[in-house]
N, C-alpha and C. Protein backbone atom coordinates (compact mmCIF):
# COMPACT_ATOMS: atom_id res chain seq x y z
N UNK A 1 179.67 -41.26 -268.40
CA UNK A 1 180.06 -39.91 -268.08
C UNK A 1 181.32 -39.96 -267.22
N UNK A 2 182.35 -39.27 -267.47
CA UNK A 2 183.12 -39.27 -266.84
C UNK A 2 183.55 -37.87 -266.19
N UNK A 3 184.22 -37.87 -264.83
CA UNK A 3 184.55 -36.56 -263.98
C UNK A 3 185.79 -36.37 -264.52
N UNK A 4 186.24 -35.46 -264.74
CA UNK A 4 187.77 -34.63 -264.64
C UNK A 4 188.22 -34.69 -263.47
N UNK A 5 189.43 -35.07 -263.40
CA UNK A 5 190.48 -35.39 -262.75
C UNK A 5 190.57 -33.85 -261.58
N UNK A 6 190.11 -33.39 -262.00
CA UNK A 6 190.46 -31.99 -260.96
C UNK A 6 189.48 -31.81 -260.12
N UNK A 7 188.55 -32.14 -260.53
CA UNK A 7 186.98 -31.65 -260.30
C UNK A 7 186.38 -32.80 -258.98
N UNK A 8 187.42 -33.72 -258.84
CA UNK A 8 186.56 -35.09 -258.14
C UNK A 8 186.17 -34.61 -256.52
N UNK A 9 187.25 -33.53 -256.07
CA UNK A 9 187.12 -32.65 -254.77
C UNK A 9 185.52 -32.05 -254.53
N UNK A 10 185.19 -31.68 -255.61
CA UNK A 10 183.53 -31.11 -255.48
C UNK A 10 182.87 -31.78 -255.37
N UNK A 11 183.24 -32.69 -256.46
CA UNK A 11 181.85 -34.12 -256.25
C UNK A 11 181.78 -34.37 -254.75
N UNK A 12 183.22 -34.64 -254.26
CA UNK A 12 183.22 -35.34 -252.85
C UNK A 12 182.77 -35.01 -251.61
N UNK A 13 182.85 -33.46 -252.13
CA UNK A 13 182.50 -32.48 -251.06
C UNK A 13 180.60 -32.30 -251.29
N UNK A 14 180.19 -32.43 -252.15
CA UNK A 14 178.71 -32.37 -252.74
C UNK A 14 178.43 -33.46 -252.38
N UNK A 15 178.56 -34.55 -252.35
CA UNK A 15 178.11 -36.28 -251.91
C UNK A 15 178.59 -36.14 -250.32
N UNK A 16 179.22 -35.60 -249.59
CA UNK A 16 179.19 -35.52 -248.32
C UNK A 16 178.43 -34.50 -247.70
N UNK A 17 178.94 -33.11 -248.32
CA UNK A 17 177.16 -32.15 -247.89
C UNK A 17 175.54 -32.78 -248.29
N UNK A 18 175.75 -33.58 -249.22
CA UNK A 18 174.24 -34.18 -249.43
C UNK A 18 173.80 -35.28 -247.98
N UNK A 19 174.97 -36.22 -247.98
CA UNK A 19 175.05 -37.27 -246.76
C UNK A 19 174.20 -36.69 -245.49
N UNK A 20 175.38 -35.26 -244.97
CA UNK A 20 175.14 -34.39 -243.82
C UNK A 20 173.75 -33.73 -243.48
N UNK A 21 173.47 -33.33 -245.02
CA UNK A 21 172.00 -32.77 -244.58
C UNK A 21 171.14 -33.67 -244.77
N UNK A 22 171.23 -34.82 -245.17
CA UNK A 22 170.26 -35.95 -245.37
C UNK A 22 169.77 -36.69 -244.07
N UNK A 23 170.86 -36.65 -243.78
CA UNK A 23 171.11 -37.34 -242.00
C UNK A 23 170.54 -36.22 -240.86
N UNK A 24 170.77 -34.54 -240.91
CA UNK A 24 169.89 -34.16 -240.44
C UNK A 24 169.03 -34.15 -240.73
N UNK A 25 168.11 -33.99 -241.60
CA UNK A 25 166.96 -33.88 -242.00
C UNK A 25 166.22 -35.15 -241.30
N UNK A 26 166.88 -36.21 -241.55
CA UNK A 26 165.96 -37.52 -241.17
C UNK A 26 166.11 -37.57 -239.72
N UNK A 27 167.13 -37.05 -238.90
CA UNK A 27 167.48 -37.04 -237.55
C UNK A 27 166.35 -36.23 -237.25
N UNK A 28 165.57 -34.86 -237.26
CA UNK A 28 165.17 -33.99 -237.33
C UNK A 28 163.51 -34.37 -237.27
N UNK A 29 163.54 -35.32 -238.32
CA UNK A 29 162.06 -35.52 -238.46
C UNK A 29 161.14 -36.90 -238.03
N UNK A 30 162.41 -37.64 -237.72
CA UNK A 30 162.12 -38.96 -237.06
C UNK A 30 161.11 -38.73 -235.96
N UNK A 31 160.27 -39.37 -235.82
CA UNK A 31 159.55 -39.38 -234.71
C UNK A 31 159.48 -40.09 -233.22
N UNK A 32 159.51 -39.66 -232.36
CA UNK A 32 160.16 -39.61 -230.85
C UNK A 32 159.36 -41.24 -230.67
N UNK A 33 159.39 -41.75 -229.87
CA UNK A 33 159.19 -43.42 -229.41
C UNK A 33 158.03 -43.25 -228.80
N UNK A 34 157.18 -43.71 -228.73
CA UNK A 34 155.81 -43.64 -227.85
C UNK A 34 156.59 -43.65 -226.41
N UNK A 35 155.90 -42.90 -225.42
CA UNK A 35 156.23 -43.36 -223.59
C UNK A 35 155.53 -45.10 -223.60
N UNK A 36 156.21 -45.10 -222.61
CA UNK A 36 156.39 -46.80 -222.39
C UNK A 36 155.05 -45.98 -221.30
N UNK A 37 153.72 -46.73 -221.52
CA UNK A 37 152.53 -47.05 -220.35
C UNK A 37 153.17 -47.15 -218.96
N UNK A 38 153.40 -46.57 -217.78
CA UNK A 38 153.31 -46.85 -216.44
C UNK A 38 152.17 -47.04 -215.56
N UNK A 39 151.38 -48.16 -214.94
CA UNK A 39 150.96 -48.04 -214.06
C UNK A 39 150.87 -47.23 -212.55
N UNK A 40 149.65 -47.27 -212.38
CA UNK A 40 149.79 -46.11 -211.10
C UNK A 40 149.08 -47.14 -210.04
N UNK A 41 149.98 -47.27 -209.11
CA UNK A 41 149.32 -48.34 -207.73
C UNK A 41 149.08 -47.14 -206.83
N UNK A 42 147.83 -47.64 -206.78
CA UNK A 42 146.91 -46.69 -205.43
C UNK A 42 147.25 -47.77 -204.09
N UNK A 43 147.10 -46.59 -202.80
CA UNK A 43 146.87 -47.33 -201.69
C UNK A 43 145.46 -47.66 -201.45
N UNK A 44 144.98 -48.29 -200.49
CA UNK A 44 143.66 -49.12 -200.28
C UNK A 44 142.86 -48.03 -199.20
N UNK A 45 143.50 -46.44 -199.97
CA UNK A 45 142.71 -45.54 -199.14
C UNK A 45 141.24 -44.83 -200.52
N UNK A 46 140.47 -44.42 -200.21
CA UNK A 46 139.66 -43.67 -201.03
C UNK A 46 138.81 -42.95 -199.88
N UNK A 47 138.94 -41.72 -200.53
CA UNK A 47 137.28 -40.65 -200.56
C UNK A 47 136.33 -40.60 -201.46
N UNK A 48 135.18 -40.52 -200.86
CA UNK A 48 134.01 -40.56 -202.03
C UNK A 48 132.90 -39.10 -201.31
N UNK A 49 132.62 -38.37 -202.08
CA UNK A 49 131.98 -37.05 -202.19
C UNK A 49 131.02 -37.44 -202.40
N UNK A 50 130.02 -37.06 -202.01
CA UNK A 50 127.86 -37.59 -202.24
C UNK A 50 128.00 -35.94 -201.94
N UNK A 51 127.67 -35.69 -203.74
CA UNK A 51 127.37 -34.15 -203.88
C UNK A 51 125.44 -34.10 -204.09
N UNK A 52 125.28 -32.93 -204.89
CA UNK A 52 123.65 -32.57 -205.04
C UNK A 52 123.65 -33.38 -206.07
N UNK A 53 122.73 -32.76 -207.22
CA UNK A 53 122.80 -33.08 -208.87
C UNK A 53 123.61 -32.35 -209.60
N UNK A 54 123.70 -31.25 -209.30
CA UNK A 54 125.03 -30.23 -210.35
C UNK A 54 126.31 -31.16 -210.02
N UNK A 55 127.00 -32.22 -209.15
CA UNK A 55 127.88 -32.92 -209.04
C UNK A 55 128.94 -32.15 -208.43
N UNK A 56 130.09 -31.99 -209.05
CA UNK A 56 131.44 -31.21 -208.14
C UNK A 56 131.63 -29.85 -209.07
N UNK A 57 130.70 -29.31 -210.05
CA UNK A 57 130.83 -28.22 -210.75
C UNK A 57 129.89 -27.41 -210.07
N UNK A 58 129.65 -27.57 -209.08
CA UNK A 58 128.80 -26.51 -208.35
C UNK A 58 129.47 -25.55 -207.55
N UNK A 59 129.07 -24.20 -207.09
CA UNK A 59 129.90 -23.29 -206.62
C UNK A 59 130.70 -23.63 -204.98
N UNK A 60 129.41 -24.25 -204.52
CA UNK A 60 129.54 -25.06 -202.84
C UNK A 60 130.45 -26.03 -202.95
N UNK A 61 130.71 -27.14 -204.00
CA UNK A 61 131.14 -28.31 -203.54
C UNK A 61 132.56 -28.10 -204.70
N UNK A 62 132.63 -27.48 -205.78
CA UNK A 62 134.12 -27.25 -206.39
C UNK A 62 135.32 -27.05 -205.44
N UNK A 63 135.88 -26.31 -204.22
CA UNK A 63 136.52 -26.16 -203.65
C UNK A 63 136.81 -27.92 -202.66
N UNK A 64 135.85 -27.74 -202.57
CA UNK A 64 135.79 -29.27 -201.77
C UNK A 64 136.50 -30.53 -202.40
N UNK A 65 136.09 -30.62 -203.99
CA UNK A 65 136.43 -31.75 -204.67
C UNK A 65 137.76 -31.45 -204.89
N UNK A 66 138.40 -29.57 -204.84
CA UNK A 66 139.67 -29.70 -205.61
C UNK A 66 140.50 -29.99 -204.25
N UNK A 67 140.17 -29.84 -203.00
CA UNK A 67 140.73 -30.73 -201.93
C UNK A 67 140.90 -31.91 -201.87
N UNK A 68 139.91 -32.68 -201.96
CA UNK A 68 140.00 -34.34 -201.96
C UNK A 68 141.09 -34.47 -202.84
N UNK A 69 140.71 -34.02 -204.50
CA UNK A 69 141.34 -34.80 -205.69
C UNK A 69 142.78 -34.02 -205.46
N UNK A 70 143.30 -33.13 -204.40
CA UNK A 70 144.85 -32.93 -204.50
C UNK A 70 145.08 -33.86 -203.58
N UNK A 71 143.89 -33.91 -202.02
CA UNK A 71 145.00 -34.82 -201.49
C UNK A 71 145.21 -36.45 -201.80
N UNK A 72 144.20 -36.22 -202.67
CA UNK A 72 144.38 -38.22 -202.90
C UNK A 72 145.28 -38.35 -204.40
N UNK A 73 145.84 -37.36 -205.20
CA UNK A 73 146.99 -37.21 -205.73
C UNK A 73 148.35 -37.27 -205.18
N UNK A 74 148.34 -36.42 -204.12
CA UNK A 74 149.19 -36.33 -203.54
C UNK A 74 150.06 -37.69 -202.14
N UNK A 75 149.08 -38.43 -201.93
CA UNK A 75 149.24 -39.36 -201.41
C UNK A 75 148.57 -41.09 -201.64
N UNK A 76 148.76 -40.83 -203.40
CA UNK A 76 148.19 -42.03 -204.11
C UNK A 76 147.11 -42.98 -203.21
N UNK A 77 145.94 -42.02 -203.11
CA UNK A 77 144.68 -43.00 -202.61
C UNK A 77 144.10 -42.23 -203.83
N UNK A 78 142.63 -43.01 -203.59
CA UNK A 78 141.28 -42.70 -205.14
C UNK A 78 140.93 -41.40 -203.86
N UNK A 79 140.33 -40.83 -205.14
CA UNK A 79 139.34 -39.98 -205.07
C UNK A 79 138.15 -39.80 -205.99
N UNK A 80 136.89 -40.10 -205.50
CA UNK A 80 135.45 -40.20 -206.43
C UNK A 80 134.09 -39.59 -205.79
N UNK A 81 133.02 -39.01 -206.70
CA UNK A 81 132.17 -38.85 -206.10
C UNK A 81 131.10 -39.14 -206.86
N UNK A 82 129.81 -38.87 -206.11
CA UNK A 82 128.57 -39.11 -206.45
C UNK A 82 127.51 -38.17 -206.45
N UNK A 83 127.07 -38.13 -207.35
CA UNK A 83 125.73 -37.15 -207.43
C UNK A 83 124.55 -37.61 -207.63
N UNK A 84 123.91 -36.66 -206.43
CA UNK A 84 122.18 -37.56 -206.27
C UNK A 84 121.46 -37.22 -206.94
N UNK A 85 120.28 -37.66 -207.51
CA UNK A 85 119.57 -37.29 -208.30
C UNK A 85 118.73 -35.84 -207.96
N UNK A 86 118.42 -35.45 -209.05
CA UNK A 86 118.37 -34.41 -208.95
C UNK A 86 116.62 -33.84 -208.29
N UNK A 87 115.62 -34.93 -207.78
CA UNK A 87 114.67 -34.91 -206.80
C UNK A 87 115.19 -35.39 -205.57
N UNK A 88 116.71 -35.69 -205.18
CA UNK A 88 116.17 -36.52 -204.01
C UNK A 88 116.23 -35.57 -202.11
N UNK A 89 115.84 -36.16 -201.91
CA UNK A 89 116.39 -35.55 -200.75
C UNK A 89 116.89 -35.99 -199.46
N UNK A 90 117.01 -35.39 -198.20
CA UNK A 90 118.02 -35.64 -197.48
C UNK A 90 118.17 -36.89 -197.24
N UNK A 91 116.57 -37.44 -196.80
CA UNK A 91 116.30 -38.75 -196.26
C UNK A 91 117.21 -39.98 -197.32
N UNK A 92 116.84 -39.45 -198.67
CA UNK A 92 117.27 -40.42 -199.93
C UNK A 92 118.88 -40.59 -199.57
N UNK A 93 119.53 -39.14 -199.01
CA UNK A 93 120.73 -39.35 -199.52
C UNK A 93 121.39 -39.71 -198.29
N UNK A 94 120.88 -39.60 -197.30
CA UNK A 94 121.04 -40.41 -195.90
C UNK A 94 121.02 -42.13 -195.94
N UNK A 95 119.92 -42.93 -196.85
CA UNK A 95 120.11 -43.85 -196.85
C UNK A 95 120.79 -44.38 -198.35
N UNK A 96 121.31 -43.72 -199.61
CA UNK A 96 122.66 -44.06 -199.81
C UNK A 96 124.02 -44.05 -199.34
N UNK A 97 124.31 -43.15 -198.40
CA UNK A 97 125.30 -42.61 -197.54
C UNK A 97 125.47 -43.86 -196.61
N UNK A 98 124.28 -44.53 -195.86
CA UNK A 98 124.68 -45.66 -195.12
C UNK A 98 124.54 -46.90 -195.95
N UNK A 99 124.11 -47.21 -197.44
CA UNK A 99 124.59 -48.24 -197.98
C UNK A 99 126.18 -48.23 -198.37
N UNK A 100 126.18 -47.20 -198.94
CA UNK A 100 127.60 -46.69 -199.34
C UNK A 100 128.32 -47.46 -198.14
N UNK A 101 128.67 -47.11 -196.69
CA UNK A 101 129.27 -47.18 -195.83
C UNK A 101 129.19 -48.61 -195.72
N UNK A 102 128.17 -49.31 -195.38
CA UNK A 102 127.86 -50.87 -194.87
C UNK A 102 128.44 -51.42 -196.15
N UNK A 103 129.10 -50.97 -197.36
CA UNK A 103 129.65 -51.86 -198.21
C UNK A 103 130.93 -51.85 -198.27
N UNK A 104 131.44 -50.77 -197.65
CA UNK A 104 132.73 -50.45 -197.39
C UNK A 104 133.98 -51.63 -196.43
N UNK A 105 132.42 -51.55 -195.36
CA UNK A 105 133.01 -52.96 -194.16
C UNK A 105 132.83 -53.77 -194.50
């Protein structure tokens, strides 16, 4: 097949609009790079919450947890808690409270 001598301007211009939108298109749809994983170094601070059994979704202790978990965001220490079973009582949670502690030191 051959082009006419006059006509080769269209082709050229048609094989370069094809190029242009080809290249956007693939620019367009390429998919972005995964984030590179960063580690997060905590300091060697933590809080730990010894809630009821409802845990930190309870009406009493929600305000409380969203304290801890901003300020130990905010100044890269942990923040964690614990929920006692749901018979125990004070005495029980008095002497997890001082195992908790004596493992700390």
């Amino acid at each position: 097949m051959t082009v006419p001598v006059r006509r080769w301007h269209l082709w050229a211009a048609a094989a370069a609009l094809l190029i242009v939108v080809g290249s956007a298109v693939t620019w367009l749809t390429w998919p972005d790079p995964k984030p590179v994983p960063q580690s997060h170094v905590y300091r060697e601070v933590a809080a730990c919450l010894l809630t009821d059994a409802p845990g930190i979704t309870s009406e009493e202790t929600a305000p409380v947890w969203a304290g801890i978990s901003d300020a130990a965001k905010r100044t890269n220490g942990q923040a964690r808690y614990l929920p006692l079973a749901t018979d125990a009582t004070v005495s029980d949670a008095r002497a997890l409270l001082g195992t908790l502690i004596s493992s700390i030191t």
